[in-house]
C-alpha atoms as a PDB file:
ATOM      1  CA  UNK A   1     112.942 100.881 102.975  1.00  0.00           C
ATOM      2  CA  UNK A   2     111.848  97.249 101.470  1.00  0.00           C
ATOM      3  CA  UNK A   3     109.049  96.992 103.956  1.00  0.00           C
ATOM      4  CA  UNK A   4     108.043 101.111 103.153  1.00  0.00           C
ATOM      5  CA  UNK A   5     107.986 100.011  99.596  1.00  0.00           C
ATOM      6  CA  UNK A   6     105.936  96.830 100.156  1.00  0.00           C
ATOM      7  CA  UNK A   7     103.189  99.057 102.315  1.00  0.00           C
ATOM      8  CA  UNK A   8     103.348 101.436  98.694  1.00  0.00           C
ATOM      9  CA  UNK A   9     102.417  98.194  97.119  1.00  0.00           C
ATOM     10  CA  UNK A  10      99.332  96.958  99.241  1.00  0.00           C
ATOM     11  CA  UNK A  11      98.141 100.538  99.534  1.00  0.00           C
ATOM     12  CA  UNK A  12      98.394 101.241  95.691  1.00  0.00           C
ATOM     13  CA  UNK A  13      96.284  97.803  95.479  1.00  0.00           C
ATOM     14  CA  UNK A  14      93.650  97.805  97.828  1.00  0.00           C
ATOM     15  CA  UNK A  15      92.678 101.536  96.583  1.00  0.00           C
ATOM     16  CA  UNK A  16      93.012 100.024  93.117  1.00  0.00           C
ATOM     17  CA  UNK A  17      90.466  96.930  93.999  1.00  0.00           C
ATOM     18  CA  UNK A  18      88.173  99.134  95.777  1.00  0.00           C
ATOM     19  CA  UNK A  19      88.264 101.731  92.494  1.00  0.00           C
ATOM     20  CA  UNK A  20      87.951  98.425  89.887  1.00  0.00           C
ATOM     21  CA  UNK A  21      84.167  98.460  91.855  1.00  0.00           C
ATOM     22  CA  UNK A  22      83.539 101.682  91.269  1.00  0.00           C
ATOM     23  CA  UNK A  23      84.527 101.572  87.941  1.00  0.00           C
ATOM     24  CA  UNK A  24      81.075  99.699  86.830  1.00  0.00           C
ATOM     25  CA  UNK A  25      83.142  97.175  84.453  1.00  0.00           C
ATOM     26  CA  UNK A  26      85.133 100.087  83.183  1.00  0.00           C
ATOM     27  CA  UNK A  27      82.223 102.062  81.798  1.00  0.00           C
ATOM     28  CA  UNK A  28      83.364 105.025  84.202  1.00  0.00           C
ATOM     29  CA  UNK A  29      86.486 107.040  82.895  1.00  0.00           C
ATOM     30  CA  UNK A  30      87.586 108.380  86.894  1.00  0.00           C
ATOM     31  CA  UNK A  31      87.564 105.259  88.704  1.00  0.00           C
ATOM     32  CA  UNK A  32      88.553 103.469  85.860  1.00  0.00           C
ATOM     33  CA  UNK A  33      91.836 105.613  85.482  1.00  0.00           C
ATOM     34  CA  UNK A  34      92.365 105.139  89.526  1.00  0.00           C
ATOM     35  CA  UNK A  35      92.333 101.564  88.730  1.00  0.00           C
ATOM     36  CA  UNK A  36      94.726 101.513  86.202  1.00  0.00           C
ATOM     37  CA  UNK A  37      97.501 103.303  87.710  1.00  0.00           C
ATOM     38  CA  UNK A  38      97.033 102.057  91.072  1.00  0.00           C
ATOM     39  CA  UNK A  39      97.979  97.995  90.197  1.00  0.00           C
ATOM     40  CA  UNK A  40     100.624 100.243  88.364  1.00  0.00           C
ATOM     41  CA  UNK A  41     102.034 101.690  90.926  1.00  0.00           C
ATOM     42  CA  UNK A  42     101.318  98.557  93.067  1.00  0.00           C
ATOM     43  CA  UNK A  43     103.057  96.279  90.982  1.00  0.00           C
ATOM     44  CA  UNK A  44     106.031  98.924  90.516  1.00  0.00           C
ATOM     45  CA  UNK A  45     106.781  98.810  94.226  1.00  0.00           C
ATOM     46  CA  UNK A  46     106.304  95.243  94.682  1.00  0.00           C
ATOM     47  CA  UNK A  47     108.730  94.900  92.114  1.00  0.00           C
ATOM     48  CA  UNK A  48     111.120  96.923  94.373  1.00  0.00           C
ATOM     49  CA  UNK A  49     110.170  95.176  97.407  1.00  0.00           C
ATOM     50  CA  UNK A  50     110.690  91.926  95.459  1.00  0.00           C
ATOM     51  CA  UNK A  51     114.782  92.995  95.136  1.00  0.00           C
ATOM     52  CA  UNK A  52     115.388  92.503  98.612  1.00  0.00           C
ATOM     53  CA  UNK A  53     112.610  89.710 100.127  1.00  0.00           C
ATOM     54  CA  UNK A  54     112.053  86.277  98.986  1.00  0.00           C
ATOM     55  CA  UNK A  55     108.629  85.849  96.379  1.00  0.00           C
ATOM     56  CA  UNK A  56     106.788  83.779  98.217  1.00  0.00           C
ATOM     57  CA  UNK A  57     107.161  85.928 101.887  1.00  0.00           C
ATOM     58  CA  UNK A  58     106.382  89.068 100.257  1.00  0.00           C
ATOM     59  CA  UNK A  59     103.261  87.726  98.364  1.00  0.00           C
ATOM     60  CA  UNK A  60     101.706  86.244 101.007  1.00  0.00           C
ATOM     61  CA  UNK A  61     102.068  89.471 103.173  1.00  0.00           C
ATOM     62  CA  UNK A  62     100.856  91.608 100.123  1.00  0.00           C
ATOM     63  CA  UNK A  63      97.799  89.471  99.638  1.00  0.00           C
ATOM     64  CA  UNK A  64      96.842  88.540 103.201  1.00  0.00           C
ATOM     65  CA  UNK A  65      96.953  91.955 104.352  1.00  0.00           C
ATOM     66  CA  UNK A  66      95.002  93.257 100.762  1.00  0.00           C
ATOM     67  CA  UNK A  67      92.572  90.991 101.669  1.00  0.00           C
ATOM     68  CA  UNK A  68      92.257  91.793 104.934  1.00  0.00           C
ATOM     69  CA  UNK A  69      91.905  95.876 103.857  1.00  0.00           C
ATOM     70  CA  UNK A  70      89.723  95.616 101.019  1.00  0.00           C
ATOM     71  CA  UNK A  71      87.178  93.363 103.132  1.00  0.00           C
ATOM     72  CA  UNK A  72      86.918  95.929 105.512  1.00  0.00           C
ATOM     73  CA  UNK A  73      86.472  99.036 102.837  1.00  0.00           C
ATOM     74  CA  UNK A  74      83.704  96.414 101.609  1.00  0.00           C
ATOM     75  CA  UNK A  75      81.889  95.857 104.860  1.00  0.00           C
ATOM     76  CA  UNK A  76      82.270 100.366 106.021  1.00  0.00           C
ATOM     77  CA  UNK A  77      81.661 101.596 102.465  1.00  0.00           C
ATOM     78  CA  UNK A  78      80.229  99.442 100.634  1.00  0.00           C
ATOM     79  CA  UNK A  79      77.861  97.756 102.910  1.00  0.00           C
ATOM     80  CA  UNK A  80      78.712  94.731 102.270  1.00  0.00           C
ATOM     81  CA  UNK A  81      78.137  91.656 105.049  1.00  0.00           C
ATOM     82  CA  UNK A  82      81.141  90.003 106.859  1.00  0.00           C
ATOM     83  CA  UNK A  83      79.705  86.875 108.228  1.00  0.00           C
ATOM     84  CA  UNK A  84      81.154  85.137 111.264  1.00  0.00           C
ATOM     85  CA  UNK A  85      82.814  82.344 108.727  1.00  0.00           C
ATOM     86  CA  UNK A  86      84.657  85.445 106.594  1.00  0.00           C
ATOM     87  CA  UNK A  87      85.568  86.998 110.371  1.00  0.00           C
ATOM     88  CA  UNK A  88      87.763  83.630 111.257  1.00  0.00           C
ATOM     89  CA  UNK A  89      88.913  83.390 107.453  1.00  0.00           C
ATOM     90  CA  UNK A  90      90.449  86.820 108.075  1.00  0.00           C
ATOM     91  CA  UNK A  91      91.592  85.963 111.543  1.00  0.00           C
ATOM     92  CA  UNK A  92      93.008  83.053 110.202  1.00  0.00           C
ATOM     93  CA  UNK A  93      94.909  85.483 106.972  1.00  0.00           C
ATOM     94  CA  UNK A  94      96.191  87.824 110.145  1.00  0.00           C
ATOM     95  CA  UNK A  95      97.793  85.229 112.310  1.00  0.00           C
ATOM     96  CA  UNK A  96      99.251  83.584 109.144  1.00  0.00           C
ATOM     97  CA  UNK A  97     101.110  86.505 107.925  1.00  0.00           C
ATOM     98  CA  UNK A  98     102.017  87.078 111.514  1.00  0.00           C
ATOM     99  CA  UNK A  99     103.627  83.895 111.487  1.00  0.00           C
ATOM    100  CA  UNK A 100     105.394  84.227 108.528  1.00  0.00           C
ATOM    101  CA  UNK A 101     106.948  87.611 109.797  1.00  0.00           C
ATOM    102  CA  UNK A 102     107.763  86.954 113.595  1.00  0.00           C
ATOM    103  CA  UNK A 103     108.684  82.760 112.974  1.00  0.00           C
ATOM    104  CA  UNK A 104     109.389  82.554 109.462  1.00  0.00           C
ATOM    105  CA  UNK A 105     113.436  81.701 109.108  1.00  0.00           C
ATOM    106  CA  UNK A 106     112.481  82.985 105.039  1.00  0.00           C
ATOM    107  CA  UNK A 107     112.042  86.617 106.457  1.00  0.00           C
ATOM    108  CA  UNK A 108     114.785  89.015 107.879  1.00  0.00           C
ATOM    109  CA  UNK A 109     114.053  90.091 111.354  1.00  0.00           C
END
C-alpha cells in the first residue's frame, strides 16, 4: 500500500506541475484550482508514504520519477525540446532511482 500511496503522490504532482503552466501565473481560476489541490493531495500521500519508507528513499523516487513525467508531458504537449544532454540527464535520474530501489539496503525489497 506504501508504494500505491507514493504513485498517488507523484501522480497528484506531475498533473499539478503541468496545471501550475497552464495556470498563466495564477491569472486562470481552472488550472489554477487543479494546481492547488493537486500538491495537496500530493503532499497528503507522501505524507502517508513517508510513515513507512525512509525520507531520503522516498524523495528521491518522488522527484526522479516527477521529473522524468513532467519532461515528457513538456516535450508531447507542450512542445517543448528535449535535447540529447536532458535525454542522458533523465537516463541518468532513471538508473539512479533504479539503484536506489533494486541495491539500496535503505529500501525494503
Amino acid at each position: 500500500m506504501t508504494y500505491l500511496y507514493l504513485a498517488f503522490a507523484i501522480l497528484a504532482e506531475v498533473v499539478a506541475t503541468t496545471f501550475l503552466k497552464l495556470s498563466d501565473g495564477f491569472s486562470r481560476p481552472l488550472p489554477s484550482a487543479v494546481t492547488v489541490v493537486g500538491y495537496a493531495l500530493a503532499f497528503y500521500f507522501l505524507s502517508l508514504t513517508l510513515r513507512s519508507l525512509p525520507t531520503g528513499l522516498v524523495y528521491a523516487v518522488w522527484s526522479g520519477v516527477g521529473v522524468v513525467l513532467i519532461a515528457t508531458i513538456a516535450w508531447v504537449f507542450q512542445s517543448q525540446k528535449l535535447d540529447a544532454a536532458a535525454l542522458c540527464g533523465i537516463s541518468l535520474i532513471v538508473s539512479g532511482v533504479a539503484v536506489i530501489n533494486l541495491f539500496s539496503g535503505s529500501t525494503p525489497h
